[in-house]
N, C-alpha and C. Protein backbone atom coordinates (compact mmCIF):
# COMPACT_ATOMS: atom_id res chain seq x y z
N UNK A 1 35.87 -28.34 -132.48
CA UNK A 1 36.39 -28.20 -131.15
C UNK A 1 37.55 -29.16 -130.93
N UNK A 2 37.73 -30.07 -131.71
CA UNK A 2 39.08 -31.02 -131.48
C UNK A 2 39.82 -31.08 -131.81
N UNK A 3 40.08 -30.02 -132.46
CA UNK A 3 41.30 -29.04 -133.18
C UNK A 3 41.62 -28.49 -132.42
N UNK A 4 41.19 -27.57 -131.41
CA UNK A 4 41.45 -26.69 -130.36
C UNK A 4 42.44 -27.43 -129.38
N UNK A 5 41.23 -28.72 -129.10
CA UNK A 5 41.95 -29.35 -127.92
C UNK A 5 43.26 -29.83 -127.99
N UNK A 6 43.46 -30.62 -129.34
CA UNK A 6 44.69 -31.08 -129.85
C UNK A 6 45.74 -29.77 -129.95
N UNK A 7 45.76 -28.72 -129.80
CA UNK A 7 46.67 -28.26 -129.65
C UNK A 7 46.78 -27.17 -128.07
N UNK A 8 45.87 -27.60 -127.69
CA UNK A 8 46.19 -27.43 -126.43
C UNK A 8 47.11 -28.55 -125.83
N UNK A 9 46.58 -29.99 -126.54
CA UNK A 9 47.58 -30.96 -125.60
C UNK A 9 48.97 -30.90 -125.63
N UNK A 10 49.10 -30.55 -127.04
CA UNK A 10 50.52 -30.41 -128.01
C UNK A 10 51.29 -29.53 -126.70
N UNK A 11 50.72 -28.11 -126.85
CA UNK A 11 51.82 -26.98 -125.97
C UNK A 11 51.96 -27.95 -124.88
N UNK A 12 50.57 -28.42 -124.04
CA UNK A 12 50.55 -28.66 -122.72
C UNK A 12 52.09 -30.05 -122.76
N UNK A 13 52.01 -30.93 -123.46
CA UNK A 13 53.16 -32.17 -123.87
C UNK A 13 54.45 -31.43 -124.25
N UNK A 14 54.43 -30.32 -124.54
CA UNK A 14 55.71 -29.54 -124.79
C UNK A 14 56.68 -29.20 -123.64
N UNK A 15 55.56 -28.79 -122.88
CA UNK A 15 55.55 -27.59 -121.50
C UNK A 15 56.40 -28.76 -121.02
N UNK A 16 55.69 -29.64 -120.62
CA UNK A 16 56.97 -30.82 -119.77
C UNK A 16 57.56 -31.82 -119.96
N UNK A 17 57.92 -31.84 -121.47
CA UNK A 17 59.12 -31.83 -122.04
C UNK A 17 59.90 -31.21 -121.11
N UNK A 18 59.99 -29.72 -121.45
CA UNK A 18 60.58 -28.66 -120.70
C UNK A 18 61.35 -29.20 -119.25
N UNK A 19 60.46 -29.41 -118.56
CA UNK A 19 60.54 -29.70 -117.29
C UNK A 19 61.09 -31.03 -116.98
N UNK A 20 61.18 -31.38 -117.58
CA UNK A 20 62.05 -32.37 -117.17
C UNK A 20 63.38 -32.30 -115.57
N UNK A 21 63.23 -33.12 -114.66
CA UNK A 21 63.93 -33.11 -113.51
C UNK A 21 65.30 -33.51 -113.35
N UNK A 22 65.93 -34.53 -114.61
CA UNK A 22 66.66 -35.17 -114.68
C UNK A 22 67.67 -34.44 -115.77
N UNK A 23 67.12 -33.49 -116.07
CA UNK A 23 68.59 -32.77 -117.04
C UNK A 23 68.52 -30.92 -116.97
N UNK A 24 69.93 -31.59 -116.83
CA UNK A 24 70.82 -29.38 -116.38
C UNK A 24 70.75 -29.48 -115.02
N UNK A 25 70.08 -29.68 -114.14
CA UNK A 25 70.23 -30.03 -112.83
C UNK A 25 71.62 -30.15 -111.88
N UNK A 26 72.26 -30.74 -112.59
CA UNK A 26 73.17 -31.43 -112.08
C UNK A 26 74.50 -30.64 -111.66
N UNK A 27 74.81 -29.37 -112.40
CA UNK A 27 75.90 -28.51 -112.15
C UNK A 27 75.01 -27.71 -110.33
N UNK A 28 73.63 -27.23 -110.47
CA UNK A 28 73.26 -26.74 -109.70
C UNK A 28 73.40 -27.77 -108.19
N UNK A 29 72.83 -29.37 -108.56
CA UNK A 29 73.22 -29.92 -107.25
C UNK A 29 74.40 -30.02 -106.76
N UNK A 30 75.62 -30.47 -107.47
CA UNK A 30 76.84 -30.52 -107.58
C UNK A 30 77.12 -29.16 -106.36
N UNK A 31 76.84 -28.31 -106.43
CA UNK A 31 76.98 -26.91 -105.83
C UNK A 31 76.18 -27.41 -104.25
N UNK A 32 75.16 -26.97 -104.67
CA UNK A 32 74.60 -27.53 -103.13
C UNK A 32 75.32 -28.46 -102.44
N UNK A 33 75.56 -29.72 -102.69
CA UNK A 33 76.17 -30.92 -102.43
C UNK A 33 77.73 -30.24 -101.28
N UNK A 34 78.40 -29.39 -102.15
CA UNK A 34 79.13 -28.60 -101.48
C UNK A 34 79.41 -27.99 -100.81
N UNK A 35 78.24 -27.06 -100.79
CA UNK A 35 78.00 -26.10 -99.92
C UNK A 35 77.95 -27.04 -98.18
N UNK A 36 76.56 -27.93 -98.69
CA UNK A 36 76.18 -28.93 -97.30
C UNK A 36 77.23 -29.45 -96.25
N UNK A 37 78.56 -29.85 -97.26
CA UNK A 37 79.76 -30.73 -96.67
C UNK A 37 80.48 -29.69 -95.95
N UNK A 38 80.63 -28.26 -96.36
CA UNK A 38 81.54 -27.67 -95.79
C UNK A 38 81.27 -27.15 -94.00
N UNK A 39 82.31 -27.06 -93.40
CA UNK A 39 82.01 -26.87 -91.88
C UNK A 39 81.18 -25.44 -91.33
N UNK A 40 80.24 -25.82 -90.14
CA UNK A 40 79.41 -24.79 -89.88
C UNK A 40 80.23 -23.51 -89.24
N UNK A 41 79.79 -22.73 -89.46
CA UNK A 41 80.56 -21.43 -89.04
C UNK A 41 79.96 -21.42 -87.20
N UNK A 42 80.62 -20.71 -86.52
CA UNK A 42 80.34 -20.18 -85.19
C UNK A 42 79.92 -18.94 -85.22
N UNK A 43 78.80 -18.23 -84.74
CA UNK A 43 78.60 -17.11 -85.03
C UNK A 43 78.70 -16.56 -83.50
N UNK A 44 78.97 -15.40 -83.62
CA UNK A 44 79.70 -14.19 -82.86
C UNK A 44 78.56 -13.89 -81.77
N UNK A 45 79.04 -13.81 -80.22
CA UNK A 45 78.57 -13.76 -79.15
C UNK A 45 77.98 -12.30 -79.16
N UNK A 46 77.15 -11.73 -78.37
CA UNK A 46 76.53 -10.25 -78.50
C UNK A 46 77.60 -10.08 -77.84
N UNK A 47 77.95 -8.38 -77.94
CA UNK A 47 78.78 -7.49 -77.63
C UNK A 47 78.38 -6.99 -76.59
N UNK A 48 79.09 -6.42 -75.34
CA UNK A 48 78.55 -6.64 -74.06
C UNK A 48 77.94 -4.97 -73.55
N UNK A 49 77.01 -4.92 -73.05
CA UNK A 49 75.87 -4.00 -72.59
C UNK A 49 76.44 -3.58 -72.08
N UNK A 50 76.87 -1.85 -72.25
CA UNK A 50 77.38 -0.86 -71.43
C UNK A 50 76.42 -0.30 -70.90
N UNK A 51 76.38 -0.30 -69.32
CA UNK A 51 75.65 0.17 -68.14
C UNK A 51 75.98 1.63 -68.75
N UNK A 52 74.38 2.17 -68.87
CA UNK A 52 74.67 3.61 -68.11
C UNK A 52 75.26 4.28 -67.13
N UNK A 53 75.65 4.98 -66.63
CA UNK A 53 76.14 5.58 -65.44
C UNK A 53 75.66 7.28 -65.08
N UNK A 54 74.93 7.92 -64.65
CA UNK A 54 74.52 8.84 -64.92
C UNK A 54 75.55 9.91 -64.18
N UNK A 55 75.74 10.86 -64.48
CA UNK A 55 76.19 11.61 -64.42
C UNK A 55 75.81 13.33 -63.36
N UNK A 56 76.06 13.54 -62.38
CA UNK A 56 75.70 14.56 -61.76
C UNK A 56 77.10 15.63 -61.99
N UNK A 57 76.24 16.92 -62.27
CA UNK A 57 77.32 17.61 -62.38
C UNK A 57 77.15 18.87 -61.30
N UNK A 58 78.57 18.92 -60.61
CA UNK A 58 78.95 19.70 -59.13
C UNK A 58 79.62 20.98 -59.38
N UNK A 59 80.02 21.70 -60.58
CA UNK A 59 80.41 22.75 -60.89
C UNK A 59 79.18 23.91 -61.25
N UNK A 60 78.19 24.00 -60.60
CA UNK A 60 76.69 25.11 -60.67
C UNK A 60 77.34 26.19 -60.28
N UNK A 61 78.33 26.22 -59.12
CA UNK A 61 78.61 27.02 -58.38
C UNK A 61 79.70 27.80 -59.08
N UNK A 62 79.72 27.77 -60.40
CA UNK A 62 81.57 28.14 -60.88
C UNK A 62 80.90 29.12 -62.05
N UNK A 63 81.60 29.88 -62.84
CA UNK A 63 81.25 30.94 -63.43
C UNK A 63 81.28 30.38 -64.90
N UNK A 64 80.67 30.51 -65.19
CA UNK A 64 80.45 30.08 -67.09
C UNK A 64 81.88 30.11 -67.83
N UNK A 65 82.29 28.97 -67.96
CA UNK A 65 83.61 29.05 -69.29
C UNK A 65 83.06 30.17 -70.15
N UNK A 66 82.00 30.65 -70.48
CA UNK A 66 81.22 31.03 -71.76
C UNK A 66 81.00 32.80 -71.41
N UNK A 67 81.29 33.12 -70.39
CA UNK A 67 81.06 34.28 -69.88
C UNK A 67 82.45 35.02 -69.19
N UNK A 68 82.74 36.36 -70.02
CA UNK A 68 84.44 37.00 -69.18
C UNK A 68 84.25 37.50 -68.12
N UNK A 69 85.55 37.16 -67.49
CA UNK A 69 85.50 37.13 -66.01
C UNK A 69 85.36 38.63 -65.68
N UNK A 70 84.73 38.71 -64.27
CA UNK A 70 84.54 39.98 -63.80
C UNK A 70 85.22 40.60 -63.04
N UNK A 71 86.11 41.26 -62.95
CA UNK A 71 87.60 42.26 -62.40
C UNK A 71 86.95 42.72 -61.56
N UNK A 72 87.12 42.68 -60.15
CA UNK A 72 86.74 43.37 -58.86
C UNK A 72 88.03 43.78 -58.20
N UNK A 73 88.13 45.01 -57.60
CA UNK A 73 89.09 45.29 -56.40
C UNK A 73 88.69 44.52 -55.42
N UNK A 74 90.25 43.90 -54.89
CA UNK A 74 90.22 42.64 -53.92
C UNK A 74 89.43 43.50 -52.46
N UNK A 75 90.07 45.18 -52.25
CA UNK A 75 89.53 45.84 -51.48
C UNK A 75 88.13 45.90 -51.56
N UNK A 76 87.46 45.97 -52.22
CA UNK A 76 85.99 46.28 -52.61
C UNK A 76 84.99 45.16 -52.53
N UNK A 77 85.58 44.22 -52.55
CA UNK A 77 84.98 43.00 -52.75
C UNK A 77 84.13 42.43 -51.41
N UNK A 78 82.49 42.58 -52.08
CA UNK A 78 81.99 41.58 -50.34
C UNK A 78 82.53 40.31 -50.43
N UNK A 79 82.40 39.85 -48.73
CA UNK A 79 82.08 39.13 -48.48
C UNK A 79 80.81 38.07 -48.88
N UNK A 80 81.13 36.63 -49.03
CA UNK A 80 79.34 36.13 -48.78
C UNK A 80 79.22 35.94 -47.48
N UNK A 81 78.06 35.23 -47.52
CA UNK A 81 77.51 35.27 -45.97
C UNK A 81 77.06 33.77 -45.98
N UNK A 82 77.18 33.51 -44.90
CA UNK A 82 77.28 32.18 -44.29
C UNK A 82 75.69 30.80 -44.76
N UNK A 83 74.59 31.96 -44.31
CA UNK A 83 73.63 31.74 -44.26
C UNK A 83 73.02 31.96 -45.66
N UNK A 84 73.90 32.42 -46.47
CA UNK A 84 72.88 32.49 -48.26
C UNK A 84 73.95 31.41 -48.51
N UNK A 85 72.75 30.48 -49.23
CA UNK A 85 73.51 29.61 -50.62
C UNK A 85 72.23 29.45 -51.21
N UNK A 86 72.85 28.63 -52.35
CA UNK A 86 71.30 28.33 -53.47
C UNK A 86 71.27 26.61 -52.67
N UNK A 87 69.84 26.75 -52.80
CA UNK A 87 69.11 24.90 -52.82
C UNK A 87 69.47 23.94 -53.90
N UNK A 88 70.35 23.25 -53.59
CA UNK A 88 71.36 22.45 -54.62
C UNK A 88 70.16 21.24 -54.85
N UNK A 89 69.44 21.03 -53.86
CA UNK A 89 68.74 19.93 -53.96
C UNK A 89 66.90 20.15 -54.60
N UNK A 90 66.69 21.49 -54.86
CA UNK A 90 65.74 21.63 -55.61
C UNK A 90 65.71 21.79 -56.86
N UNK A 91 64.42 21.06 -57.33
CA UNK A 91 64.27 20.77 -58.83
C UNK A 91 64.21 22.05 -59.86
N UNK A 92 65.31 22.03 -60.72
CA UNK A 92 65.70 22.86 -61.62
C UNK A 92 64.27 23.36 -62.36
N UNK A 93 63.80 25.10 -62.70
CA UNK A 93 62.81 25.23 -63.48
C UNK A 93 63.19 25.15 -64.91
N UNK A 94 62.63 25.57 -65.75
CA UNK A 94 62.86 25.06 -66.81
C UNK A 94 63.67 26.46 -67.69
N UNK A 95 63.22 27.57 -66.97
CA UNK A 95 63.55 29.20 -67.66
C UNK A 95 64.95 29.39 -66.94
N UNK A 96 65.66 27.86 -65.63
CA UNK A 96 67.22 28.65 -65.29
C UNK A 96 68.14 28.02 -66.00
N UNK A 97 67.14 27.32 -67.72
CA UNK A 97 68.60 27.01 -68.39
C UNK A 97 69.20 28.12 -69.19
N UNK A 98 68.34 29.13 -68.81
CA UNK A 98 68.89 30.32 -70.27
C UNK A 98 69.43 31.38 -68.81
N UNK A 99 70.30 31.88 -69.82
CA UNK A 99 71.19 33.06 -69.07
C UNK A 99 69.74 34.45 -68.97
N UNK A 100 69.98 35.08 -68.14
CA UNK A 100 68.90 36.06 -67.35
C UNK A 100 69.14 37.37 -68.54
N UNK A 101 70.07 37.68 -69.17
CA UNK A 101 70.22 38.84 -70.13
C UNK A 101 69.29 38.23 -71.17
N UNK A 102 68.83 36.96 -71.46
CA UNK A 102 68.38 36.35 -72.58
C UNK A 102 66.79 37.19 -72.30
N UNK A 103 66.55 37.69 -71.10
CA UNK A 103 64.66 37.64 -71.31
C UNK A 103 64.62 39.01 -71.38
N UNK A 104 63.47 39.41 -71.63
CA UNK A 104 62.57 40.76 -71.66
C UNK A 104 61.12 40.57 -71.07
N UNK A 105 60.95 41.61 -70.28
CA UNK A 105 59.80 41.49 -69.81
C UNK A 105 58.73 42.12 -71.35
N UNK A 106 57.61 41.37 -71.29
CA UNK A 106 56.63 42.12 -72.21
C UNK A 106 55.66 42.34 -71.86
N UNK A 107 55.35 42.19 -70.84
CA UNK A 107 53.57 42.81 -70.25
C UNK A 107 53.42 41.92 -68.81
N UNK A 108 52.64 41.94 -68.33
CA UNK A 108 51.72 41.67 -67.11
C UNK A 108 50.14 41.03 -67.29
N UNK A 109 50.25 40.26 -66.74
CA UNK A 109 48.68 39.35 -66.44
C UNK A 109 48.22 39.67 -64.94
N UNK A 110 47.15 39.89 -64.49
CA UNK A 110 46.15 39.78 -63.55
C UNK A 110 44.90 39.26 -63.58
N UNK A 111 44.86 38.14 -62.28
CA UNK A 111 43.65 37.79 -62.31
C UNK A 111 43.43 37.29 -60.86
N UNK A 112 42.40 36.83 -60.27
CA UNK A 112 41.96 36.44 -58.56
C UNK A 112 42.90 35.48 -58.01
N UNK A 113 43.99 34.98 -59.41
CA UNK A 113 45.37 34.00 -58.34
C UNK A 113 46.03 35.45 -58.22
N UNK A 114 46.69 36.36 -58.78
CA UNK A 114 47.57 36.86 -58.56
C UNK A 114 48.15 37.65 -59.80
N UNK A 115 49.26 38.26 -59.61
CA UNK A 115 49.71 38.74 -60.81
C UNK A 115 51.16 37.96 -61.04
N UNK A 116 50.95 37.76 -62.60
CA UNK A 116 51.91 37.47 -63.45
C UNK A 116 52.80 38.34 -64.59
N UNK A 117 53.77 38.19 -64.92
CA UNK A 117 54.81 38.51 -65.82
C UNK A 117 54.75 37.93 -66.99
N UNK A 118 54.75 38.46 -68.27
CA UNK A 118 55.46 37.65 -69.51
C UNK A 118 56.86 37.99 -69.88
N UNK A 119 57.47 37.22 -69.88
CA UNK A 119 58.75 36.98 -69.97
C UNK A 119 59.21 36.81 -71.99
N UNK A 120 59.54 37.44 -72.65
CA UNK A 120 60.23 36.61 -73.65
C UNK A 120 61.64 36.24 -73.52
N UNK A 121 61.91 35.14 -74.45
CA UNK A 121 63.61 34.57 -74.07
C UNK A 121 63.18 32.62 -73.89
N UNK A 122 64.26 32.48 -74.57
CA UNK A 122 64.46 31.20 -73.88
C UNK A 122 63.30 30.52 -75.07
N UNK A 123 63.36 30.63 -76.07
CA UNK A 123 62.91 30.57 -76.97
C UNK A 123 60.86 30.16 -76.56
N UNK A 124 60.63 31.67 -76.78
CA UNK A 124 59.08 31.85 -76.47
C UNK A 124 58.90 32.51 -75.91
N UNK A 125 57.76 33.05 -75.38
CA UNK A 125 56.79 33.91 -74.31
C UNK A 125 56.62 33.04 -72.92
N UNK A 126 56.70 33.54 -72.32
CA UNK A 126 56.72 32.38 -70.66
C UNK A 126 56.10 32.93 -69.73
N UNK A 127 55.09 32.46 -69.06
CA UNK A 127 54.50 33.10 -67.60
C UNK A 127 55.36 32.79 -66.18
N UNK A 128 55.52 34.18 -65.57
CA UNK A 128 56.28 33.98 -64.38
C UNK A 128 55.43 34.65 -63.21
N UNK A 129 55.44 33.90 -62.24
CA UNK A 129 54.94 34.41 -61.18
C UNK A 129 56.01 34.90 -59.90
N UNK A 130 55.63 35.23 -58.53
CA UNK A 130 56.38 35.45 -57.70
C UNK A 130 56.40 34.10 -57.27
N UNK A 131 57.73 33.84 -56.94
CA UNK A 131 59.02 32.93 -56.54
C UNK A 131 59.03 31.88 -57.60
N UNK A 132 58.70 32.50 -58.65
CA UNK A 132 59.57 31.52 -59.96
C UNK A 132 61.14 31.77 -60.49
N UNK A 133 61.32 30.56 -60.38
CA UNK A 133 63.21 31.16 -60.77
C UNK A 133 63.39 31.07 -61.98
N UNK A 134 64.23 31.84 -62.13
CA UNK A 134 64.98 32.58 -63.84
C UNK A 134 66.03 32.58 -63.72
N UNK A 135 66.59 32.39 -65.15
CA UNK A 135 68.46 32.39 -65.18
C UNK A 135 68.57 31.44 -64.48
N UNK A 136 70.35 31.09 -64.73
CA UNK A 136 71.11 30.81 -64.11
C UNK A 136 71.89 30.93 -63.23
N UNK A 137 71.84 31.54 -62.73
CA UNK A 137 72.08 32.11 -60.96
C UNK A 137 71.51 32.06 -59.72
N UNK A 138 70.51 31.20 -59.94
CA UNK A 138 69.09 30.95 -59.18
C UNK A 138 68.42 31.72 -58.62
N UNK A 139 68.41 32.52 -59.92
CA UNK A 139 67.12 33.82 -59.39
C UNK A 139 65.62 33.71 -59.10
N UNK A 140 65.85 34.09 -58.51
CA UNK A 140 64.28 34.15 -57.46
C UNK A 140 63.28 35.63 -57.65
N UNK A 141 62.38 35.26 -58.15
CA UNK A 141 61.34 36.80 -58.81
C UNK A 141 60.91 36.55 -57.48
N UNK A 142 60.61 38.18 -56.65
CA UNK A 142 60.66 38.54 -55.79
C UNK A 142 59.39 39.54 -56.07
N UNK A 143 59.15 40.06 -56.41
CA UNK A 143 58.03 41.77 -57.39
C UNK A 143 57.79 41.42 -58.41
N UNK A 144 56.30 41.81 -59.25
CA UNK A 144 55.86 41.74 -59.89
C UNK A 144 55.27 43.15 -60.23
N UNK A 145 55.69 44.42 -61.12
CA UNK A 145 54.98 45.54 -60.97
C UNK A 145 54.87 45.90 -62.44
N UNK A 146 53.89 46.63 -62.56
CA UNK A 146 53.75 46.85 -64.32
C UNK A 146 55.25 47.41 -64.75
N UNK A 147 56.07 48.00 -64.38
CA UNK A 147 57.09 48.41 -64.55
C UNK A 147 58.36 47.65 -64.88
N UNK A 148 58.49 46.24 -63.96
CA UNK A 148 59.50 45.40 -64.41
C UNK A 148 59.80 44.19 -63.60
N UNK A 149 60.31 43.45 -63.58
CA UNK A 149 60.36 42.56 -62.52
C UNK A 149 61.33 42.58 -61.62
N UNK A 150 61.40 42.07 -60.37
CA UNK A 150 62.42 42.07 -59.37
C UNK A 150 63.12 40.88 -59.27
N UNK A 151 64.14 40.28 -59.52
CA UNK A 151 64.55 39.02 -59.55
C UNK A 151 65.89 39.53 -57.85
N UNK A 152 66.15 38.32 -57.29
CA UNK A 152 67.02 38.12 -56.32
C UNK A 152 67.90 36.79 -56.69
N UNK A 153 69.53 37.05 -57.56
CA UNK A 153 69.99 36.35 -57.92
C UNK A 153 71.33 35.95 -56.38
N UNK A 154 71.65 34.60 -56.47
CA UNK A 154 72.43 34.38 -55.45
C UNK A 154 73.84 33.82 -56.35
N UNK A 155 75.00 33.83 -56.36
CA UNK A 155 75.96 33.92 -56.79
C UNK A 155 77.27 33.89 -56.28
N UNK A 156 77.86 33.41 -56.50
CA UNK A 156 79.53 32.79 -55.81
C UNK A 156 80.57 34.17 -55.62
N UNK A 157 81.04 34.51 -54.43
CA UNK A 157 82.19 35.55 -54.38
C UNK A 157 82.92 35.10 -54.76
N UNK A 158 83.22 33.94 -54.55
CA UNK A 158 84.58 33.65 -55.40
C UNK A 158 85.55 32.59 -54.67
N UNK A 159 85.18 32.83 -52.93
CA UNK A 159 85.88 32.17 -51.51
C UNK A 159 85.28 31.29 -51.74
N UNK A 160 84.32 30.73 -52.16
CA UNK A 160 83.48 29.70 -51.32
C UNK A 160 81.65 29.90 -50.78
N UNK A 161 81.74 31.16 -50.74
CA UNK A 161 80.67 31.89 -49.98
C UNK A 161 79.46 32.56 -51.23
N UNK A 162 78.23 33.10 -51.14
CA UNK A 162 77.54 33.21 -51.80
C UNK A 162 76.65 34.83 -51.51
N UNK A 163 76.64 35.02 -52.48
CA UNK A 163 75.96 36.82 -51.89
C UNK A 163 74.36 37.01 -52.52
N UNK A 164 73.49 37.78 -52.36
CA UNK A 164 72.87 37.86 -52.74
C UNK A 164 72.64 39.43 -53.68
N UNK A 165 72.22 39.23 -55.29
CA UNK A 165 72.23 40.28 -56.07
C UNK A 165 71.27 40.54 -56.77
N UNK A 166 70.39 41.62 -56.17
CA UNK A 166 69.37 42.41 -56.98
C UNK A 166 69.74 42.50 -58.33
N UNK A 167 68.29 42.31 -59.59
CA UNK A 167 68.35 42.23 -60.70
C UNK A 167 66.58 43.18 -60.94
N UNK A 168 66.83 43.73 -62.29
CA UNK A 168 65.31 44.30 -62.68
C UNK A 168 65.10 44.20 -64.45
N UNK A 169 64.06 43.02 -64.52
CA UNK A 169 63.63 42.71 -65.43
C UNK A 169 62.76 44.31 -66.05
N UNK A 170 62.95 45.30 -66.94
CA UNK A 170 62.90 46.16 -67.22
C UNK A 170 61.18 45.80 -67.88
N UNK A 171 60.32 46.72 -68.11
CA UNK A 171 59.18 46.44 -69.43
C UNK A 171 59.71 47.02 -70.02
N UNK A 172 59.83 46.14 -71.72
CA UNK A 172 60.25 46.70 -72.62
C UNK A 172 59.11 47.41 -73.93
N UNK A 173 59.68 48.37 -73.77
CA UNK A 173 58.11 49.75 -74.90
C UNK A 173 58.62 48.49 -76.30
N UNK A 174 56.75 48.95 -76.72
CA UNK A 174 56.49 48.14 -78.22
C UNK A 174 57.12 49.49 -78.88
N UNK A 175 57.79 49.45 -79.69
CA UNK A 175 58.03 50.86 -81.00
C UNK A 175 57.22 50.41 -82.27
């Protein structure tokens, strides 16, 4: 066994040899030493917090960039009426972000609330009841009949003034 040990001591007397603190060192402190002396940098103030500002937008009343304009005889043309406008101040549903050509009626629900509509469009199937609004025109479902729906869209003449325009959500046949 003291054969063993003796050369365990050997590596172990080798090992720190090795290690030694006092040599090669010296290029590495030399560096540090340098680094320490040189002047501290200033580092850069945060960049300044842009306030939100939210944004309301007042053009509802104007006709879709996205949609061609509609040619009326100036003769032919109603009037709006004083007393129709849309409720600027009620909360938007969620089915008057899609344009009203986007839906199809697909069936009818009944039950002890009432009767409902399924609507597709607007990416999905959607339940509508009477006085749920659709489209963008602030249509107002008015009828609910197995046949189709009745929407009452309100809409800009063009003066200033606002008219009111029957719409019919058709049922569309399964083929």
């Amino acid at each position: 066994m003291k054969g063993s040990q003796l050369i365990v001591a050997g590596l172990l007397a080798i090992g720190l040899v090795g290690c030694d603190a006092n040599k090669g060192h010296a290029d590495l402190q030399a560096f540090m030493d340098e680094v320490r002396s040189r002047p501290k940098g200033a580092i850069e103030p945060m960049p300044k917090e842009e306030v939100y500002e939210p944004f309301t937008y007042h053009a509802a009343s104007y006709r879709s960039p996205f949609q061609p304009p509609v040619k009326i005889e100036m003769s032919q043309r109603e009037k709006g009426d004083a007393d129709i406008k849309p409720d600027e101040t009620r909360v938007r549903q969620f089915l008057e972000s899609f344009n009203i050509e986007s839906f199809v009626m697909v069936g009818t629900l009944a039950n002890t609330a009432g009767t409902y509509a399924l609507v597709r469009g607007g990416d999905g199937v959607h339940r509508v009841g009477i006085g749920d609004y659709i489209g963008t025109n602030h249509g107002r479902i008015i009828a609910i009949t197995a046949a189709g729906i009745e929407v009452i869209e309100i809409v800009s003449d063009g003066d200033g003034g606002w008219l009111e325009r029957p719409r019919t959500l058709a049922l569309q046949e399964r083929s």
